[in-house]
PDB file of N, CA and C in Angstrom:
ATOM      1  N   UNK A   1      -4.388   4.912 -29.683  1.00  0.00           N
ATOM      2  CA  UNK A   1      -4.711   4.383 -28.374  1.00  0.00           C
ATOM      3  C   UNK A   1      -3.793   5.046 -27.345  1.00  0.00           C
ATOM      4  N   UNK A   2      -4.102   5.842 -26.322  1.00  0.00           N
ATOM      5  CA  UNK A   2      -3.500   6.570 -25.284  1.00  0.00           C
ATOM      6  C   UNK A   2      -2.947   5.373 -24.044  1.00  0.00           C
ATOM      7  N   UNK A   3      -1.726   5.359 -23.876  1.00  0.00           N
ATOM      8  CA  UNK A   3      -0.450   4.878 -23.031  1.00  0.00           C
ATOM      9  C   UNK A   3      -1.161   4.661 -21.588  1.00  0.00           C
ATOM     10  N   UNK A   4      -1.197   3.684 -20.882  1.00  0.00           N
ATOM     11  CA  UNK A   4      -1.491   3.537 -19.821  1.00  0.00           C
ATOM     12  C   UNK A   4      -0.635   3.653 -19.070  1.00  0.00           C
ATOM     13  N   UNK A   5       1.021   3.566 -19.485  1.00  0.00           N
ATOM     14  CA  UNK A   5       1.723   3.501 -18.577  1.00  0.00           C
ATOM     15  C   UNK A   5       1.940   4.951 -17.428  1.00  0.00           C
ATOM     16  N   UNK A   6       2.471   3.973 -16.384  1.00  0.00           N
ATOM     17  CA  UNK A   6       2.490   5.283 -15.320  1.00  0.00           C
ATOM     18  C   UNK A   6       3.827   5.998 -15.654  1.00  0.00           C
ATOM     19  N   UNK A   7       3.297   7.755 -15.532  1.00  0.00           N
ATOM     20  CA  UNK A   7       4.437   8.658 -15.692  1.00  0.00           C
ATOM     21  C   UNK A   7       5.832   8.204 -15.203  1.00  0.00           C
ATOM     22  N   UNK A   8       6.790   8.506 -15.797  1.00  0.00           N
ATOM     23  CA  UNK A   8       8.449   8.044 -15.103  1.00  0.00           C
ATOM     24  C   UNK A   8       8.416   8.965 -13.695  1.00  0.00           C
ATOM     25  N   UNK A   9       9.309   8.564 -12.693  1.00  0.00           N
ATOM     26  CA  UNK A   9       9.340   9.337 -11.263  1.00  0.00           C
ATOM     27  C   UNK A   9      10.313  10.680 -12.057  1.00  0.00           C
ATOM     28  N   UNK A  10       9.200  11.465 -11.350  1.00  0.00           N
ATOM     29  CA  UNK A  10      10.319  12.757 -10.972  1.00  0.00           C
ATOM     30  C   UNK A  10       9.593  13.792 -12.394  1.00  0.00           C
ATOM     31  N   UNK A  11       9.149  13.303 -13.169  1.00  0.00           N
ATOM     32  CA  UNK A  11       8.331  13.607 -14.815  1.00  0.00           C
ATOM     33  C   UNK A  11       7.283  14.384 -14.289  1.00  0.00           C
ATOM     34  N   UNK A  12       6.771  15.615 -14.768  1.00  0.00           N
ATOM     35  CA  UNK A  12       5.916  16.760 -14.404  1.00  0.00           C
ATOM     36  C   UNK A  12       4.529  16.398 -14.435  1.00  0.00           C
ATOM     37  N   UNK A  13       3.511  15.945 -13.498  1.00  0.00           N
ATOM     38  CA  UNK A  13       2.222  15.610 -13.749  1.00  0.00           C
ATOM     39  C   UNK A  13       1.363  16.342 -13.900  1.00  0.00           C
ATOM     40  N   UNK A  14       0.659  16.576 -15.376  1.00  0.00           N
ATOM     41  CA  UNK A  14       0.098  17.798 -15.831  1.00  0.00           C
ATOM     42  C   UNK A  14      -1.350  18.008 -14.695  1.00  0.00           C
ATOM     43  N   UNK A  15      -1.479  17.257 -14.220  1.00  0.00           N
ATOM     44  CA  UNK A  15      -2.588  18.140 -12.906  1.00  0.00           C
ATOM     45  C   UNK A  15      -1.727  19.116 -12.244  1.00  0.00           C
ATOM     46  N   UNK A  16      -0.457  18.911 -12.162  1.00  0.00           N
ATOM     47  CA  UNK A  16      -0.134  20.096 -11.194  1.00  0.00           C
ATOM     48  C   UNK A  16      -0.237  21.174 -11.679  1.00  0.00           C
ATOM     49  N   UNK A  17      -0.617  22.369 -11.326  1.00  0.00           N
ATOM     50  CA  UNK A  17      -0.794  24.170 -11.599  1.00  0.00           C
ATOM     51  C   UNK A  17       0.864  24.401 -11.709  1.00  0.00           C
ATOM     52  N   UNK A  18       1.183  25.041 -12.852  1.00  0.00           N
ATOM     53  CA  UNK A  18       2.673  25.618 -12.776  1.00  0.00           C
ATOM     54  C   UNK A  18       2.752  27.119 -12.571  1.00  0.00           C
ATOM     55  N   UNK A  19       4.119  27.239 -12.214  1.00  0.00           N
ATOM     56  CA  UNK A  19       4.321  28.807 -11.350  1.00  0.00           C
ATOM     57  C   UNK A  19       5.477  29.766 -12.729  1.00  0.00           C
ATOM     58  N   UNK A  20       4.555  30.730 -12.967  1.00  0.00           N
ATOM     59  CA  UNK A  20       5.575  31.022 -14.074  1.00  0.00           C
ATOM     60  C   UNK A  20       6.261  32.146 -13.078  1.00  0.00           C
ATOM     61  N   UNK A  21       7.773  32.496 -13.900  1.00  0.00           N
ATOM     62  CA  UNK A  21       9.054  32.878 -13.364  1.00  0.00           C
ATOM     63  C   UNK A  21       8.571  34.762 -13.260  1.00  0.00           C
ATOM     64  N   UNK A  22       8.956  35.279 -12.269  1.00  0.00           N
ATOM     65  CA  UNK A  22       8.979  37.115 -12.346  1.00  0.00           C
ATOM     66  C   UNK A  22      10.398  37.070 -13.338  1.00  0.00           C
ATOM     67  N   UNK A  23      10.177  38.237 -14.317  1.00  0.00           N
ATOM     68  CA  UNK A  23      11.393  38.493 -14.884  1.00  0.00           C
ATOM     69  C   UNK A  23      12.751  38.447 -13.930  1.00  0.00           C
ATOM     70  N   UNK A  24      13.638  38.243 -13.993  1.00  0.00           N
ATOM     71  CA  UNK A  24      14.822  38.011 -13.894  1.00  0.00           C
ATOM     72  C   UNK A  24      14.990  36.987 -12.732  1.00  0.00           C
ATOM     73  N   UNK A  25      14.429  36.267 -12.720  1.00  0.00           N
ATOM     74  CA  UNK A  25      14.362  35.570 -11.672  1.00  0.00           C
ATOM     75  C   UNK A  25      15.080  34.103 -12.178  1.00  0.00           C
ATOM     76  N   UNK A  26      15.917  32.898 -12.095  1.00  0.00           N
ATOM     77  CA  UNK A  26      16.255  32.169 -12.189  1.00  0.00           C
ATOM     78  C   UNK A  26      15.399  30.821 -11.905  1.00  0.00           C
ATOM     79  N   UNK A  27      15.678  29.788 -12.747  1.00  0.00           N
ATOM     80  CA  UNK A  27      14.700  29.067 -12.046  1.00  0.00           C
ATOM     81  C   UNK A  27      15.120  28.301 -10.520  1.00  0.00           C
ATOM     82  N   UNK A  28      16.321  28.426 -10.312  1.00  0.00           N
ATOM     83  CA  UNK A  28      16.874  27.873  -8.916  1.00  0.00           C
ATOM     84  C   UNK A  28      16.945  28.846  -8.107  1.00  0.00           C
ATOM     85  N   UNK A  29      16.598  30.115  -8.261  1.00  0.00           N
ATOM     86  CA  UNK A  29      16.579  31.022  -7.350  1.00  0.00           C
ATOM     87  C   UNK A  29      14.798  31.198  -6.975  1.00  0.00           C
ATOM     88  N   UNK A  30      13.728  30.642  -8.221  1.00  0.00           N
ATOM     89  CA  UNK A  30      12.488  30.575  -7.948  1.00  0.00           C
ATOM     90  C   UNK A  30      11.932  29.576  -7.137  1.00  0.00           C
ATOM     91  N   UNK A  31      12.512  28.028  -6.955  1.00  0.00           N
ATOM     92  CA  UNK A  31      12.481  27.140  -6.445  1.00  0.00           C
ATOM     93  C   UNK A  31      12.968  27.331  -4.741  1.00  0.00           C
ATOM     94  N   UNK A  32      14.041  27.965  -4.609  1.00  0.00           N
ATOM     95  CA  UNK A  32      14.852  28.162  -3.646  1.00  0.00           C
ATOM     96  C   UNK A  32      13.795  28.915  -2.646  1.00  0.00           C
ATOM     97  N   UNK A  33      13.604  29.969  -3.022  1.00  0.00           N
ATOM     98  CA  UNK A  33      12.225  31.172  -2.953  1.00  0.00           C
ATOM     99  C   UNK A  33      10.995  30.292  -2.420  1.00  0.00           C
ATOM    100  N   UNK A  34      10.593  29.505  -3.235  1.00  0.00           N
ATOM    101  CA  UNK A  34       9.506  28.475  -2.458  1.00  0.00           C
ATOM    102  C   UNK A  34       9.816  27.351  -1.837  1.00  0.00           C
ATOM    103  N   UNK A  35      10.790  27.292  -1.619  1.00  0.00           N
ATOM    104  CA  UNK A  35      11.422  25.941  -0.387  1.00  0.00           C
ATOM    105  C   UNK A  35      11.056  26.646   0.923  1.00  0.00           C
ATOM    106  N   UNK A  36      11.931  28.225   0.673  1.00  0.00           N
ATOM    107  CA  UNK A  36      12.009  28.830   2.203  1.00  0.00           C
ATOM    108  C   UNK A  36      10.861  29.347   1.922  1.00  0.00           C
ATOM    109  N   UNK A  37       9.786  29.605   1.498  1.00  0.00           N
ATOM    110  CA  UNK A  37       8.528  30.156   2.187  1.00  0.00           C
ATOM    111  C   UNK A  37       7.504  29.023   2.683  1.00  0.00           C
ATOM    112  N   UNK A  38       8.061  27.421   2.541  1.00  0.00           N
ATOM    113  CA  UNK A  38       7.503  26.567   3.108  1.00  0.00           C
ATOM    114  C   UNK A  38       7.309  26.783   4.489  1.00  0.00           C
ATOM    115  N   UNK A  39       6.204  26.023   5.454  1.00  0.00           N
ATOM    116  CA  UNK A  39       6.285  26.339   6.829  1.00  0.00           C
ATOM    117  C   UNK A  39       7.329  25.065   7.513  1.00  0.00           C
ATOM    118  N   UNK A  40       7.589  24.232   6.498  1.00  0.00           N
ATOM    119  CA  UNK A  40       8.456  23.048   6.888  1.00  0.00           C
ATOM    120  C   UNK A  40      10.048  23.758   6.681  1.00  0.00           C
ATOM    121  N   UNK A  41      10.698  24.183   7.749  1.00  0.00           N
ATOM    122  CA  UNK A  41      11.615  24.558   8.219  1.00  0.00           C
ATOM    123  C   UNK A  41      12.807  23.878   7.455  1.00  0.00           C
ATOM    124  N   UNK A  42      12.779  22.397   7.550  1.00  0.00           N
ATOM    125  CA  UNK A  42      14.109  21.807   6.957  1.00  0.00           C
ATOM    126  C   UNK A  42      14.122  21.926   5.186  1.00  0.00           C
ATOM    127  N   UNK A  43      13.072  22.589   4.870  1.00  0.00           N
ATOM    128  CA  UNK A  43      13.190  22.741   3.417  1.00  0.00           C
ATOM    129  C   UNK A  43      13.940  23.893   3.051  1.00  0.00           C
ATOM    130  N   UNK A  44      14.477  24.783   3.781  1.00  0.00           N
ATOM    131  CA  UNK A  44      15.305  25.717   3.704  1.00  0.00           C
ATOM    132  C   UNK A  44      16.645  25.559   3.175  1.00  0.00           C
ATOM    133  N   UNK A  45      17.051  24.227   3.623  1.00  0.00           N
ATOM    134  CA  UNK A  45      18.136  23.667   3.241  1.00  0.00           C
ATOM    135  C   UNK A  45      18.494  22.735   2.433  1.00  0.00           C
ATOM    136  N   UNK A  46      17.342  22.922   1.613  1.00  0.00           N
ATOM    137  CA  UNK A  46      17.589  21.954   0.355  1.00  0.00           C
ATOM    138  C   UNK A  46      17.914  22.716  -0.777  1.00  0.00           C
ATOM    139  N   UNK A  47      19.105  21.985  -1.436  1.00  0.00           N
ATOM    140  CA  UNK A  47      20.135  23.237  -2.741  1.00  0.00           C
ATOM    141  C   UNK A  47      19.262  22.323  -3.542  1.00  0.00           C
ATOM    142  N   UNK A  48      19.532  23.469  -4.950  1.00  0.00           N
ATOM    143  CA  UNK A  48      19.425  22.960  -6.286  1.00  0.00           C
ATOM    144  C   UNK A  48      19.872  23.469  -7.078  1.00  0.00           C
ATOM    145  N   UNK A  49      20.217  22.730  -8.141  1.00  0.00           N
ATOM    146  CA  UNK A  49      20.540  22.859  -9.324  1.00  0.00           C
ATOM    147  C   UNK A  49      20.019  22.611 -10.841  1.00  0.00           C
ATOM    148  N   UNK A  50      19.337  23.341 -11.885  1.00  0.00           N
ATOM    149  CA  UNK A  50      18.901  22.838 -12.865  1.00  0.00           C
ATOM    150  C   UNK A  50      20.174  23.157 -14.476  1.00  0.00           C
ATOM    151  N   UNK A  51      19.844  22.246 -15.131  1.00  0.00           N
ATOM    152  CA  UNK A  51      20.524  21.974 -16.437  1.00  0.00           C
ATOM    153  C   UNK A  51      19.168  21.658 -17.391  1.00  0.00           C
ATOM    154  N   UNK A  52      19.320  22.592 -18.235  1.00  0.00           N
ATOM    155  CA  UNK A  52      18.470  21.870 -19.214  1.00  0.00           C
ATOM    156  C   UNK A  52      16.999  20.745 -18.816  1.00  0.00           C
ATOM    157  N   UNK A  53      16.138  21.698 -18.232  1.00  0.00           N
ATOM    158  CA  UNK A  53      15.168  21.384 -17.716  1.00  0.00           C
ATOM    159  C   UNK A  53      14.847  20.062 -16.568  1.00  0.00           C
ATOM    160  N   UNK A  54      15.637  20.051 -15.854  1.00  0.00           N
ATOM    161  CA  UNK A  54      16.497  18.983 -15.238  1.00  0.00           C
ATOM    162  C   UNK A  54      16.412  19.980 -13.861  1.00  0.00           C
ATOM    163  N   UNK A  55      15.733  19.871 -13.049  1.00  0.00           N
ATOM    164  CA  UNK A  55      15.889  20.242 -11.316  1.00  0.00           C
ATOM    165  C   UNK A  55      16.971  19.026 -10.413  1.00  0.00           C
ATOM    166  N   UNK A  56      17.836  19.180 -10.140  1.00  0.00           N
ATOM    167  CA  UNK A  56      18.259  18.288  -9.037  1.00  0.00           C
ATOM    168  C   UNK A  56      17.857  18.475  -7.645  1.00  0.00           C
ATOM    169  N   UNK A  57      17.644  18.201  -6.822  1.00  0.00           N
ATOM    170  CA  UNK A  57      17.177  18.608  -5.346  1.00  0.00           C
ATOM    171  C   UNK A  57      18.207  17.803  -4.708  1.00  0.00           C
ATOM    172  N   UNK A  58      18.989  18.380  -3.687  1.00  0.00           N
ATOM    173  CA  UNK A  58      20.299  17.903  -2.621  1.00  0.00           C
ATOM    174  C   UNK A  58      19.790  18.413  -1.119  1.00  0.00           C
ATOM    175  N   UNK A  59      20.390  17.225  -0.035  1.00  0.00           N
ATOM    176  CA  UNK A  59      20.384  17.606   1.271  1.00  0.00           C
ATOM    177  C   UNK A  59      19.323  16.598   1.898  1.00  0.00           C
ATOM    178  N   UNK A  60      19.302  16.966   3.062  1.00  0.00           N
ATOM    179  CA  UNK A  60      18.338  15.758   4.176  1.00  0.00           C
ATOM    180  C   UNK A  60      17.077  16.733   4.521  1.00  0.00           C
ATOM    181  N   UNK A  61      16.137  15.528   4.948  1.00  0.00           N
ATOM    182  CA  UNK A  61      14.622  16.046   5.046  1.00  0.00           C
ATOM    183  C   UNK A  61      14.777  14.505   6.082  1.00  0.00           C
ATOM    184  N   UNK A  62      13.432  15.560   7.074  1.00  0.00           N
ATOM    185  CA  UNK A  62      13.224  14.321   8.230  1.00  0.00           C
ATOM    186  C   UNK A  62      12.028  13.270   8.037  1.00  0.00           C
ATOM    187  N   UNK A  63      11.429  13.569   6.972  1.00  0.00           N
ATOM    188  CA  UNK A  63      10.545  12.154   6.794  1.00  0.00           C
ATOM    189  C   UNK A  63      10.719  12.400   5.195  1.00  0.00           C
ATOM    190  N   UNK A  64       9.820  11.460   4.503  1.00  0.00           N
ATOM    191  CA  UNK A  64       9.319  11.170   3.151  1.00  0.00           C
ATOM    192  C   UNK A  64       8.489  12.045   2.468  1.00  0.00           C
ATOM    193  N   UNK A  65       7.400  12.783   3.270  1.00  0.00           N
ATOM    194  CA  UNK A  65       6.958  13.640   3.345  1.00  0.00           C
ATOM    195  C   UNK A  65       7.450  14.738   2.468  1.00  0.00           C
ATOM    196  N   UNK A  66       8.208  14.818   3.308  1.00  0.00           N
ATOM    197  CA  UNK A  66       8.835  16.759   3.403  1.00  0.00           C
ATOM    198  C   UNK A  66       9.875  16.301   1.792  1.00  0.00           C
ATOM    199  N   UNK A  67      10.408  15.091   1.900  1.00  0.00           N
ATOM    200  CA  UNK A  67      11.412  15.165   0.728  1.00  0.00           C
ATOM    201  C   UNK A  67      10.254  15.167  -0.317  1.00  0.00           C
ATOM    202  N   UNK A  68       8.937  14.799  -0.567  1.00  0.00           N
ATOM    203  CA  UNK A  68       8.008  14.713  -1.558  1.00  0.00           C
ATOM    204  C   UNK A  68       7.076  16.209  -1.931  1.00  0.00           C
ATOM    205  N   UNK A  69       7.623  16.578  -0.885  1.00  0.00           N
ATOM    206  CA  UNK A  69       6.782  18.292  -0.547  1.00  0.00           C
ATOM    207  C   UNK A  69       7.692  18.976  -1.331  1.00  0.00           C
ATOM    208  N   UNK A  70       9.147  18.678  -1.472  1.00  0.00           N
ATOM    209  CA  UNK A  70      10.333  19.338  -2.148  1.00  0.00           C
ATOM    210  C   UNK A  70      10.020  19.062  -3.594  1.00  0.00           C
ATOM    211  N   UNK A  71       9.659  17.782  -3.856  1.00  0.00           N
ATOM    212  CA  UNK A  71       9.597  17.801  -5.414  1.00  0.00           C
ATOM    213  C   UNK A  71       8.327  18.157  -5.672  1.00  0.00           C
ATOM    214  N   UNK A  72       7.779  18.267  -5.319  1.00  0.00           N
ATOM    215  CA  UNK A  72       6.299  18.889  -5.665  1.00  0.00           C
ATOM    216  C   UNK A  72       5.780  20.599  -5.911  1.00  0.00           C
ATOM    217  N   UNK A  73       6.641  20.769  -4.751  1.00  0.00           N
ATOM    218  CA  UNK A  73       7.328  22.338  -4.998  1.00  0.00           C
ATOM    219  C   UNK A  73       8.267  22.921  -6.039  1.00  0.00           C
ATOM    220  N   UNK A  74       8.866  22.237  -6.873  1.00  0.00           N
ATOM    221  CA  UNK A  74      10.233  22.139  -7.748  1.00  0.00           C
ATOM    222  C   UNK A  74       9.051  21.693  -8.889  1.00  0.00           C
ATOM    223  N   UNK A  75       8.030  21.088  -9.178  1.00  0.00           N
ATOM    224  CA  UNK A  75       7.819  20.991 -10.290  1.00  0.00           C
ATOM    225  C   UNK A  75       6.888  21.994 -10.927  1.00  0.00           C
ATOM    226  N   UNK A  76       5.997  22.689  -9.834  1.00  0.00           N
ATOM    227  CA  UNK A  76       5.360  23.957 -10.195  1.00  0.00           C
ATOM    228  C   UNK A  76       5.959  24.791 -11.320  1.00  0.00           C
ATOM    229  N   UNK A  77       7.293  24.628 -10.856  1.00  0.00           N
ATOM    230  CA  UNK A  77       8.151  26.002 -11.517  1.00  0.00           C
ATOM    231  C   UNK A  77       7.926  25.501 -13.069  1.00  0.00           C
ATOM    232  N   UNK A  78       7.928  27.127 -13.481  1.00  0.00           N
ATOM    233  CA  UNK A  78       7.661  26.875 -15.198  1.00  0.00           C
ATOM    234  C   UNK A  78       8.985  26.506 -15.832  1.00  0.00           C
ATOM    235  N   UNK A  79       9.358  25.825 -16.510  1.00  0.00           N
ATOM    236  CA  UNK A  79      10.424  25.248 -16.781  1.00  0.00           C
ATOM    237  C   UNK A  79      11.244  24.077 -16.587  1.00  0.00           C
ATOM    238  N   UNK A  80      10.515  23.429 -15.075  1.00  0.00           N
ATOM    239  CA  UNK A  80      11.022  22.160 -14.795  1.00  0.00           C
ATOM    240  C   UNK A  80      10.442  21.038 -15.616  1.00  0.00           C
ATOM    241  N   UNK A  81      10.892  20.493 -16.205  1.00  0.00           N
ATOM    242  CA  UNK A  81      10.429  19.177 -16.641  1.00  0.00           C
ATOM    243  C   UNK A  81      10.259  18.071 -15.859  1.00  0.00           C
ATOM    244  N   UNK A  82      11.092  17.903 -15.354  1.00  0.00           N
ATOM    245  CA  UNK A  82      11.592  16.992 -14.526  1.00  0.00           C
ATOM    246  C   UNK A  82      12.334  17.402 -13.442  1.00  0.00           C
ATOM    247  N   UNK A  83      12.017  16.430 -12.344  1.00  0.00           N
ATOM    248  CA  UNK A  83      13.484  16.739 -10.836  1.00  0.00           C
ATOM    249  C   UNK A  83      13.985  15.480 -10.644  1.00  0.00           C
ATOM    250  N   UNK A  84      14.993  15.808 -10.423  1.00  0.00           N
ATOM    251  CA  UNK A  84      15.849  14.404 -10.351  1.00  0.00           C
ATOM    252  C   UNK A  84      16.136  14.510  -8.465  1.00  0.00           C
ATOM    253  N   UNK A  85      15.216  13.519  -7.722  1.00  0.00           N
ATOM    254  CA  UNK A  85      15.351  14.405  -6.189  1.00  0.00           C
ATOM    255  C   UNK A  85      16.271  13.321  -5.527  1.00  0.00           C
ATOM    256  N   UNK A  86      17.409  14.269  -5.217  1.00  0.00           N
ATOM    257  CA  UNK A  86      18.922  13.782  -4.130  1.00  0.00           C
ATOM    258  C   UNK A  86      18.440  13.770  -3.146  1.00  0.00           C
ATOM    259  N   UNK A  87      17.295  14.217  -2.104  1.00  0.00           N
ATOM    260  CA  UNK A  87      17.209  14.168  -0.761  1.00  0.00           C
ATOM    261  C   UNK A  87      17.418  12.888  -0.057  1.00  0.00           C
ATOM    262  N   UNK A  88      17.984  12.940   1.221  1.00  0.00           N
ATOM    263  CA  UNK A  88      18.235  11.977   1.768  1.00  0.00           C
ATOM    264  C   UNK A  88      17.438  11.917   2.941  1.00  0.00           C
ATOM    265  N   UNK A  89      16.456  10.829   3.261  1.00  0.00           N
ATOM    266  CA  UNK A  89      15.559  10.953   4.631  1.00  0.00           C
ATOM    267  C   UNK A  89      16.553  10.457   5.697  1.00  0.00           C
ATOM    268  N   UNK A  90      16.618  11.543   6.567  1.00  0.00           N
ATOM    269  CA  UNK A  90      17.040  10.759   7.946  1.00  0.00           C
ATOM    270  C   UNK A  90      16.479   9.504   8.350  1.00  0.00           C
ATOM    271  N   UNK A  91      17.428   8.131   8.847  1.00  0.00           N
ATOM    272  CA  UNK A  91      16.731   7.720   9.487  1.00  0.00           C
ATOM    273  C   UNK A  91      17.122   7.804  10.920  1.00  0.00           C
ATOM    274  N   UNK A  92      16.325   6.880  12.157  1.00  0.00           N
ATOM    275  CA  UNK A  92      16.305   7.492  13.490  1.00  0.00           C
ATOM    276  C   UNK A  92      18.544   6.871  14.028  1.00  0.00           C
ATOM    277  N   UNK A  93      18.465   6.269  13.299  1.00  0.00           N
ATOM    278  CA  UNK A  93      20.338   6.044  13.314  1.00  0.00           C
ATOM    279  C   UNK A  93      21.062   7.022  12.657  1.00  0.00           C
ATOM    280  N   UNK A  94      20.982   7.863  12.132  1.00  0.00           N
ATOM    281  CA  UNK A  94      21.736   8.995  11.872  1.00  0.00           C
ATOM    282  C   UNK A  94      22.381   9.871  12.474  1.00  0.00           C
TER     283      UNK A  94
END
């Protein structure tokens, strides 16, 4: 009998299309690569780090959006299993 439960957050949802790596390419340097070719500007400045199939995503994004556009972008990559996403949304008190 197949699991109804919903995927854990941040866990790779096999509808998404994955992006396999150009030789020598890193997977935080492949991720990095598609942050900044986003047209969303503040994604430029989001670091990462992966361990053992493990993406972390760090830094601020101005809505929910854009921080969800980051992990969505981060899970393409061939190799991510998972992202564990640090972004922090501005709010308008910041």
């Amino acid at each position: 009998m197949a699991s109804t439960e919903d995927p854990k957050p941040g866990a790779v949802d096999p509808s998404i299309t994955r992006v396999s790596l150009p030789l020598g390419d890193t997977i935080e340097e492949r991720v990095r690569r598609d942050l900044a070719a986003s047209p969303y500007l503040s994604l430029r400045c989001i670091s990462c780090e992966y361990h053992e199939g493990v993406l972390t995503l760090c830094g601020d994004a101005p809505t929910y959006y854009v921080k969800q556009l980051a992990q969505t972008l981060a899970l393409r990559t061939e190799g991510v299993d998972e992202v564990a996403n640090r972004i922090r949304v501005a709010t308008p008190l910041d």
